[in-house]
Protein backbone atom coordinates (compact mmCIF):
# COMPACT_ATOMS: atom_id res chain seq x y z
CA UNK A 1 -13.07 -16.80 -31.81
CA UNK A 2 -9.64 -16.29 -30.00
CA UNK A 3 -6.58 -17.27 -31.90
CA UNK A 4 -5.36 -20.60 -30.96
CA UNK A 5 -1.51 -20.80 -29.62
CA UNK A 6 -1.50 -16.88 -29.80
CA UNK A 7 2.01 -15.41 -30.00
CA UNK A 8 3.49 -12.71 -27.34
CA UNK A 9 6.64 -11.47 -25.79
CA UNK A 10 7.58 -11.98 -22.09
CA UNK A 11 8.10 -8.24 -21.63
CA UNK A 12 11.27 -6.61 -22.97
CA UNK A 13 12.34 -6.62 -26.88
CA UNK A 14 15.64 -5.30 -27.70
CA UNK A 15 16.29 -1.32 -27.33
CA UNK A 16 17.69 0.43 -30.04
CA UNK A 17 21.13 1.67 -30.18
CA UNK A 18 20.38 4.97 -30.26
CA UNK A 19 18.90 4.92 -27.12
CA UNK A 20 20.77 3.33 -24.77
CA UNK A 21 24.33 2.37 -24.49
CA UNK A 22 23.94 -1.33 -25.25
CA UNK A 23 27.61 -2.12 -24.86
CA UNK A 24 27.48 -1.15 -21.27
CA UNK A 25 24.27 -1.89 -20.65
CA UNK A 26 25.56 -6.07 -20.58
CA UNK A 27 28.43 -5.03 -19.53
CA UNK A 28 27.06 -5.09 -16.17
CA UNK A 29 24.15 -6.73 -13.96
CA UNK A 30 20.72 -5.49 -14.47
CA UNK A 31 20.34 -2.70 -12.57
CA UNK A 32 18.53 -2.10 -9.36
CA UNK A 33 19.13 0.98 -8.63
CA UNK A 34 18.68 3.90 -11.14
CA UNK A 35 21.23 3.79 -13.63
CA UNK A 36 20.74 7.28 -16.36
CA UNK A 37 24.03 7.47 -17.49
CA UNK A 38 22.89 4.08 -20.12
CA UNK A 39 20.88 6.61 -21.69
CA UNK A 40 21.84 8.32 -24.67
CA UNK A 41 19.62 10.87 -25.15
CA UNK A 42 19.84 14.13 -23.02
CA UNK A 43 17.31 13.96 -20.06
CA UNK A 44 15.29 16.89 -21.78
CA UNK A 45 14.49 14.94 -24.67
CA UNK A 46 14.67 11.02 -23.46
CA UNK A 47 10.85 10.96 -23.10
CA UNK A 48 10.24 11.59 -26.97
CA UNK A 49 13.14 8.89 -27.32
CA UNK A 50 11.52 6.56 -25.28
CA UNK A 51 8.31 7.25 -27.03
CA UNK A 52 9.52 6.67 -30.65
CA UNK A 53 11.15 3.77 -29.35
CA UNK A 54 8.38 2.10 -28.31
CA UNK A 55 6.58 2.93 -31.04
CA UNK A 56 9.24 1.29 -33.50
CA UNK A 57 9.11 -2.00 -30.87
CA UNK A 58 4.98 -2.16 -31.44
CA UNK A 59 5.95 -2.09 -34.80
CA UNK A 60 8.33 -4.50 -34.87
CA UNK A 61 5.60 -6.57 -32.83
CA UNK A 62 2.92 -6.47 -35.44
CA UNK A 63 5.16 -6.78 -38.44
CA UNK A 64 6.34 -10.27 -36.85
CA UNK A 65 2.32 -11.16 -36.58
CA UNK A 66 2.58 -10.86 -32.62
CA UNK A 67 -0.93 -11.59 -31.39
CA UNK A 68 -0.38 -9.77 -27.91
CA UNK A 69 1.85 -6.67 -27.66
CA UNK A 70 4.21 -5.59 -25.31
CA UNK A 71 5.58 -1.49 -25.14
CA UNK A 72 8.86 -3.71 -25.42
CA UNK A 73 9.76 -1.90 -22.47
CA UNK A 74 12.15 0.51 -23.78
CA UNK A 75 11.53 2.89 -21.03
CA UNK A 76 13.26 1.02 -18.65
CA UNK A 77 17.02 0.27 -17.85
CA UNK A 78 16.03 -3.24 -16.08
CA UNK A 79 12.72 -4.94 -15.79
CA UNK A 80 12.41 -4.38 -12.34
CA UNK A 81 14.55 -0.56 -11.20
CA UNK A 82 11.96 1.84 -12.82
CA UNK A 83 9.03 0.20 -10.83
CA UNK A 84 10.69 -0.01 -7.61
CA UNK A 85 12.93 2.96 -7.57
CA UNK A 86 9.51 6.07 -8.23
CA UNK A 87 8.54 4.14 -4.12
CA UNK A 88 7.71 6.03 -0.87
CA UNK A 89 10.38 4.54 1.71
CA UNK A 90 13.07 4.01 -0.57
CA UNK A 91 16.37 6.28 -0.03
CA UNK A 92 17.68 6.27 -3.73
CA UNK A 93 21.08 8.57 -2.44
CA UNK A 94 22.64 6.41 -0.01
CA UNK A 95 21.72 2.60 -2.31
CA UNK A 96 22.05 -0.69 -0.14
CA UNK A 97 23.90 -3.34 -1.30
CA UNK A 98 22.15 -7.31 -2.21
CA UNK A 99 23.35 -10.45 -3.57
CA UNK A 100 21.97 -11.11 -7.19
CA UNK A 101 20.84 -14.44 -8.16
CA UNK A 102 24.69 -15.59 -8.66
CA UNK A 103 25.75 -14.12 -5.47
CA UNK A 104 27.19 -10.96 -7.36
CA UNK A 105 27.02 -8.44 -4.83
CA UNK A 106 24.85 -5.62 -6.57
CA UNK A 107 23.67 -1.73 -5.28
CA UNK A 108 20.03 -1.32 -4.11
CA UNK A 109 17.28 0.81 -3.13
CA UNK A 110 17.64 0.77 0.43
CA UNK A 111 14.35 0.36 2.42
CA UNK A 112 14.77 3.28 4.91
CA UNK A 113 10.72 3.82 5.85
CA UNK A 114 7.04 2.29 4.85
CA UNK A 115 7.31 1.15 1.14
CA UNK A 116 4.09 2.89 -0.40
CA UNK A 117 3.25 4.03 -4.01
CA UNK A 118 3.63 7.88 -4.62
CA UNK A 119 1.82 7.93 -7.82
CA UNK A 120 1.24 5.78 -10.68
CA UNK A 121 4.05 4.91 -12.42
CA UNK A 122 3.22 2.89 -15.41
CA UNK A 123 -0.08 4.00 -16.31
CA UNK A 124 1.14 6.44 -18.70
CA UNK A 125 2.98 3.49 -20.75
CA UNK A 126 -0.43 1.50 -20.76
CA UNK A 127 -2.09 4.55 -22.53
CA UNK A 128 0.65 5.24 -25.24
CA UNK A 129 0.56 1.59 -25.79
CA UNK A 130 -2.87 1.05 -25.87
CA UNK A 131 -3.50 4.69 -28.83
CA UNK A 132 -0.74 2.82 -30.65
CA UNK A 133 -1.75 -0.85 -31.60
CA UNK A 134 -5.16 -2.31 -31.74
CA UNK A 135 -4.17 -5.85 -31.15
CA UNK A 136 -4.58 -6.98 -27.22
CA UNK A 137 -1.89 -5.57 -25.25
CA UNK A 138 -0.17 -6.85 -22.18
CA UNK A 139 2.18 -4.74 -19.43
CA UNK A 140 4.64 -5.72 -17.25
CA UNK A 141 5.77 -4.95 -13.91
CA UNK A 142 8.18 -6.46 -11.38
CA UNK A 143 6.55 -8.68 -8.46
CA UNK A 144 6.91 -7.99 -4.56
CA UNK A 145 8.71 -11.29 -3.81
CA UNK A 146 11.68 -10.35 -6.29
CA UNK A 147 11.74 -6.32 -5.34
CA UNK A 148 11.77 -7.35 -1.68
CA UNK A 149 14.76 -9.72 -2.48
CA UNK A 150 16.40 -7.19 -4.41
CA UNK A 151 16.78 -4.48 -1.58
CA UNK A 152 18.42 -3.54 1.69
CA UNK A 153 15.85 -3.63 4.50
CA UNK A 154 16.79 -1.13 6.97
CA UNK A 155 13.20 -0.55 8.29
CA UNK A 156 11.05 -3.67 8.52
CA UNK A 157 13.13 -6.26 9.88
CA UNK A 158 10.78 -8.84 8.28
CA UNK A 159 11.37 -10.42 4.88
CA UNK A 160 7.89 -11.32 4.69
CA UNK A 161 6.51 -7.81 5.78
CA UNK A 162 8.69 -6.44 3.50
CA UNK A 163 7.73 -8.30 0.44
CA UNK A 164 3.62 -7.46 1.64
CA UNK A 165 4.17 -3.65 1.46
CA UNK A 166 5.73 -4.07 -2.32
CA UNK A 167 2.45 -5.98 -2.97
CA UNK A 168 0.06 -3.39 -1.60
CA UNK A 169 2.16 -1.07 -4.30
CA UNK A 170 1.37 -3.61 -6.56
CA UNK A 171 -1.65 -3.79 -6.26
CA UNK A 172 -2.63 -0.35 -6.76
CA UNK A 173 -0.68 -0.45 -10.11
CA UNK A 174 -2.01 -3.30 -11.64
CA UNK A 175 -5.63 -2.05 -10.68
CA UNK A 176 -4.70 1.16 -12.56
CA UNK A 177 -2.91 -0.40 -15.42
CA UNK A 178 -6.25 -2.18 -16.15
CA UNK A 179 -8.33 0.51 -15.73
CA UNK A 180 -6.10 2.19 -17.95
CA UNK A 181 -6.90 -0.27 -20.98
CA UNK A 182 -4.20 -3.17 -20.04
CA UNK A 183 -5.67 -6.55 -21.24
CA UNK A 184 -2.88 -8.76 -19.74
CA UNK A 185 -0.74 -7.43 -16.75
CA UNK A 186 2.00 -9.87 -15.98
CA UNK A 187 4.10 -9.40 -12.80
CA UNK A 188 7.55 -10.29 -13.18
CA UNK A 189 9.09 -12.63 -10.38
CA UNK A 190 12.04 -14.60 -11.17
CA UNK A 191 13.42 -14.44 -7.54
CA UNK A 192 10.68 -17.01 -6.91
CA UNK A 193 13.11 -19.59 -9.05
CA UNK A 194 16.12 -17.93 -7.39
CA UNK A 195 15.04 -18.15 -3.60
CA UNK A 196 12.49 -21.18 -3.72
CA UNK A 197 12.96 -21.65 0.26
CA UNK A 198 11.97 -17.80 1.22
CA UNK A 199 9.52 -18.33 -1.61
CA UNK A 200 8.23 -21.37 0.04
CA UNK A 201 7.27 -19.32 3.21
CA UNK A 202 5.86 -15.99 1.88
CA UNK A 203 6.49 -15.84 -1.88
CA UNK A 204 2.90 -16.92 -3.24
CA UNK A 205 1.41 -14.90 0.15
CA UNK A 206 2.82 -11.67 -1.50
CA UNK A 207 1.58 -12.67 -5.28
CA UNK A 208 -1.80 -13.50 -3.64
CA UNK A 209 -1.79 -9.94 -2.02
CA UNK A 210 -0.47 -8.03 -5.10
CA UNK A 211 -3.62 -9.84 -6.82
CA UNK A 212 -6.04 -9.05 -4.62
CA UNK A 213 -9.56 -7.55 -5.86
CA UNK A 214 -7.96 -7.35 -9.55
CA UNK A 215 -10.22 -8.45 -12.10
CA UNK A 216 -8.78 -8.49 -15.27
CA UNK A 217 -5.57 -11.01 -17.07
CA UNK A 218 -2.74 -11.70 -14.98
CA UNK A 219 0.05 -13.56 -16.02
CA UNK A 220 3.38 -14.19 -13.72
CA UNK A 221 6.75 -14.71 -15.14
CA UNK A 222 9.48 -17.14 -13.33
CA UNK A 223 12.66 -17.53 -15.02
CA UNK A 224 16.00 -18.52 -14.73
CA UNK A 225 17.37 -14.87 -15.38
CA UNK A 226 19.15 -13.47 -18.72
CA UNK A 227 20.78 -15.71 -20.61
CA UNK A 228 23.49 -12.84 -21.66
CA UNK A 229 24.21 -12.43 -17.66
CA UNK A 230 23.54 -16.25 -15.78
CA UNK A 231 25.04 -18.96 -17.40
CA UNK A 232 24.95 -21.82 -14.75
CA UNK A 233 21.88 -22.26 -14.72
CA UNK A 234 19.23 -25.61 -13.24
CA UNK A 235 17.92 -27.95 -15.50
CA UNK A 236 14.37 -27.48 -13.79
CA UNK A 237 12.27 -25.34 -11.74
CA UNK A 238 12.88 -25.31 -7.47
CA UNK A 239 9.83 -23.81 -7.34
CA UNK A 240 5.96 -24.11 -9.72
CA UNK A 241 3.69 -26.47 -8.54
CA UNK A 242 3.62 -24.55 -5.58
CA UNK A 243 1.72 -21.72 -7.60
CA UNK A 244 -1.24 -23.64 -8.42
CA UNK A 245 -3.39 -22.43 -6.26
CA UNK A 246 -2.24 -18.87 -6.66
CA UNK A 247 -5.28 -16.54 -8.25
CA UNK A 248 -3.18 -15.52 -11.22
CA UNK A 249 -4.34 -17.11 -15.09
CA UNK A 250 -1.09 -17.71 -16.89
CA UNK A 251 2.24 -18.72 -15.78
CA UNK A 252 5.13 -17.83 -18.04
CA UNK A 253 7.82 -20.95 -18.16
CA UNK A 254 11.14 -21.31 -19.86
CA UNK A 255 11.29 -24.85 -21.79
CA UNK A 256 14.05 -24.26 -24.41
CA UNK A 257 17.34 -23.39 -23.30
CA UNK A 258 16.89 -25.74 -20.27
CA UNK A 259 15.01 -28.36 -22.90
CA UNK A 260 13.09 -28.45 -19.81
CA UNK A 261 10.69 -31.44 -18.80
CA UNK A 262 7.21 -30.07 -19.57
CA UNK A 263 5.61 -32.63 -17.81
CA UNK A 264 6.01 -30.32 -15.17
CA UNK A 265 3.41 -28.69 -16.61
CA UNK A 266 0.85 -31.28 -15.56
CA UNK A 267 1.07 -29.93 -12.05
CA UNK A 268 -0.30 -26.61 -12.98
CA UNK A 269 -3.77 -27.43 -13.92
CA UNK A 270 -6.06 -24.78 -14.98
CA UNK A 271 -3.34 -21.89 -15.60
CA UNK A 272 -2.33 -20.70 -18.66
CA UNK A 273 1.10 -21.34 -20.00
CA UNK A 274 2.84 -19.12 -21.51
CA UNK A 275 5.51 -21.73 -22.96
CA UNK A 276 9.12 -20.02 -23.83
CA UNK A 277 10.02 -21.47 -27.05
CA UNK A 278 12.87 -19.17 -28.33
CA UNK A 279 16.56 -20.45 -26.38
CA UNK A 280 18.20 -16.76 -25.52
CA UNK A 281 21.76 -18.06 -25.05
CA UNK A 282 22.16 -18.50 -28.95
CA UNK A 283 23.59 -15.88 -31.47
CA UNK A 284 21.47 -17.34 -34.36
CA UNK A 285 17.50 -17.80 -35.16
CA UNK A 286 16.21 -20.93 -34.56
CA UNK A 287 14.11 -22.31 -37.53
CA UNK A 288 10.40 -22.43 -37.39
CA UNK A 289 9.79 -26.25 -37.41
CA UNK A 290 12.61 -25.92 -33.94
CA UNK A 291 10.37 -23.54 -32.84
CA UNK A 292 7.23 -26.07 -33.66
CA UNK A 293 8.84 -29.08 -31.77
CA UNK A 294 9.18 -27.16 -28.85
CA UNK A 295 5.30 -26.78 -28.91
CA UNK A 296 4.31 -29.72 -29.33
CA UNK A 297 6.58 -30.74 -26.55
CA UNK A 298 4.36 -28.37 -24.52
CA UNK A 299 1.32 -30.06 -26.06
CA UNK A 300 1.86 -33.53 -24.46
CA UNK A 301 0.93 -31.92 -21.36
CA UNK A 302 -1.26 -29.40 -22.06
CA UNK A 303 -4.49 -28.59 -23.67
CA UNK A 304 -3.92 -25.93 -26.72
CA UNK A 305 -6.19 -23.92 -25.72
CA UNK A 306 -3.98 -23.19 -22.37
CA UNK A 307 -0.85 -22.70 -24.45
CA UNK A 308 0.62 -18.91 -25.31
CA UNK A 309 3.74 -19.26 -27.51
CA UNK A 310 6.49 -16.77 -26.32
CA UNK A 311 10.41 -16.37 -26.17
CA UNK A 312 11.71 -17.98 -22.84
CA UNK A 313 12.40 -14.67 -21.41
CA UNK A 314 12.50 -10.84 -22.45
CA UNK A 315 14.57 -10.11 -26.01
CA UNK A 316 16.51 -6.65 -24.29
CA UNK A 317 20.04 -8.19 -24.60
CA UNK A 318 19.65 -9.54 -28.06
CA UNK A 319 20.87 -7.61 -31.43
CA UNK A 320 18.04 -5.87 -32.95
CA UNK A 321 18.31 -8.31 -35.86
CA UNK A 322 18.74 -11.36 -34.30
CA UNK A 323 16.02 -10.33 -31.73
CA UNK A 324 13.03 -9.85 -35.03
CA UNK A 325 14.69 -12.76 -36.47
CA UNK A 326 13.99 -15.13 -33.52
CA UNK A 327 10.50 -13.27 -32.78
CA UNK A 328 9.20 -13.60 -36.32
CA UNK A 329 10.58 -17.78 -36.31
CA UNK A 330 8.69 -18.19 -33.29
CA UNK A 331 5.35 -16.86 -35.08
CA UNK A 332 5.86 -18.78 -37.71
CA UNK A 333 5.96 -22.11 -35.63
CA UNK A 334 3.14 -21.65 -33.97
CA UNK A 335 1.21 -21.35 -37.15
CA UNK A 336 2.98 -24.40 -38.13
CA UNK A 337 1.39 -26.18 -35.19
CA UNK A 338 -1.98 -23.98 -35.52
CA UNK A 339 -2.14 -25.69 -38.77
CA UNK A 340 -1.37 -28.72 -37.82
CA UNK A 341 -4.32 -28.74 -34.97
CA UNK A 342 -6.87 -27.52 -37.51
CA UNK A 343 -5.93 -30.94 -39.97
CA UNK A 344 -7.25 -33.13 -37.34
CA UNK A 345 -10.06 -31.15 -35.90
CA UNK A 346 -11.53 -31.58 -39.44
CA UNK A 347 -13.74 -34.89 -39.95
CA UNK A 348 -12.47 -37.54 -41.76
């Protein structure tokens, strides 16, 4: 039987010191562009780095009693810049320039001809995650809506068009990521939160494209942004219901720093929810029974059996200790509440 209220990361878990320059790393706004001088290793050996890295994160993972597993991303400076920086089209020399999601002006690949996929570029991380735990596994990668937002369009002249060439990439690398042994691919697409009114007129379009003829798990992920980099922040979504109709299974929401109102939630019927239970902006653990309230907030609304427990985004900018600490307090209450469920399901 699957595990009730099973337990999985967003995407990202905290990278090691060793590997990347953490200081600067939030010094700074996730990057778009590439951005190799965070890395620590020398380029000859920051594969192997990257590899025992991730290794130590799946570790970390299943000594916390994750249910679902994540690579933790360490390969990756942002969530989003490794994905859409290995594009046809894109002219990585000369960057554009973007607003962020707090009007930061930030560099850019700059669109300069048809965005197409070269060559997979995850599919390799899917493998080496997939010979090194034998729990499910889920990858990530970023959605067209938010790489279209988060580049200088010098060829199209079309938001829209734009954002439906990054989901023909898409596509392609989600259908390869499953065939590759993925059993949850989630795209990533907080710019549907950040830009509700372009995402109003072609944001689920481009989802809906990027999903097309895929078969397997998909889960989408809006959020807020970092808690270590936006700080003023809505108390509720701009933009949700609007996905319920979109062919993806789970939709990953943020409840805890924004002690959101998960009735919301009602207005997705049928999805998935991957409820975010763990508050990023604190520099302490929350305790498991905090952790438990929070899902039984969730539960008002909706059905256990639609409810994954996760952090309300990714874990990079956290310390590695606070990070496990938070991760392992967040399995813990969701057995809390597992138990609880199982008490009344018995017969009086």
């Amino acid at each position: 039987m699957p595990q009730l209220l099973p337990t999985s990361l967003v995407g990202s878990y905290a990278q090691p010191d060793w590997l990347i320059d953490r200081a600067r790393l939030k010094d700074r706004f996730p990057p778009r562009v590439r951005a190799k001088e965070l890395w620590r290793p020398v380029p000859e050996y920051l594969e192997e780095a990257q590899d025992d890295a991730t290794i130590w994160a799946i570790h970390e993972q299943e000594r916390a009693g994750l249910d679902i597993i994540t690579d933790g991303e360490m390969r990756r400076e942002s969530y989003s810049n490794r994905f859409a920086t290995a594009l046809d089209g894109v002219d990585m020399d000369n960057p554009g320039v973007a607003l962020d999601r707090s009007g930061h002006p930030n560099p850019v690949p700059r669109v300069t001809g048809p965005i197409r996929r070269r060559h997979a570029v995850q599919v390799r991380d899917v493998e080496f995650l997939r010979r090194h735990t034998d729990r499910p596994i889920k990858i990530t990668v970023p959605g067209p809506f938010t790489m279209s937002q988060q580049a200088q369009d010098d060829h199209y002249g079309d938001p829209e068009a734009l954002a439906m060439a990054y989901a023909a990439a898409v596509n392609e690398e989600v259908k390869d990521m499953f065939a590759a042994g993925a059993d949850h691919v989630q795209l990533d697409e907080p710019y549907l939160q950040a830009r509700p009114e372009a995402a109003r007129r072609f944001g689920r379009q481009a989802v809906e494209r990027a999903l097309d003829g895929v078969g397997g798990s998909t889960a989408l992920h809006i959020c807020f942004g970092y808690a270590a980099i936006i700080h003023q922040r809505p108390s509720g979504y701009d933009y949700l219901p609007e996905l319920s109709e979109c062919p993806v299974h789970a939709i990953s929401i943020e409840t805890a720093q924004q002690n959101l109102d998960t009735s919301i939630l009602r207005r997705l019927p049928g999805k998935t929810i991957i409820l975010g239970v763990l508050d990023l902006s604190t520099d302490s653990a929350e305790s498991p029974e905090t952790v438990a309230a929070r899902i039984r907030r969730g539960l008002e609304h909706v059905d256990p059996e639609r409810i994954v427990v996760a952090p309300d985004c990714g874990l990079k900018y956290l310390p590695r200790d606070l990070a496990f600490a938070k991760m392992k307090a967040m399995v813990d209450g969701a057995a809390i509440v597992r138990a609880e469920l199982a008490a009344k399901a018995v017969p009086a």
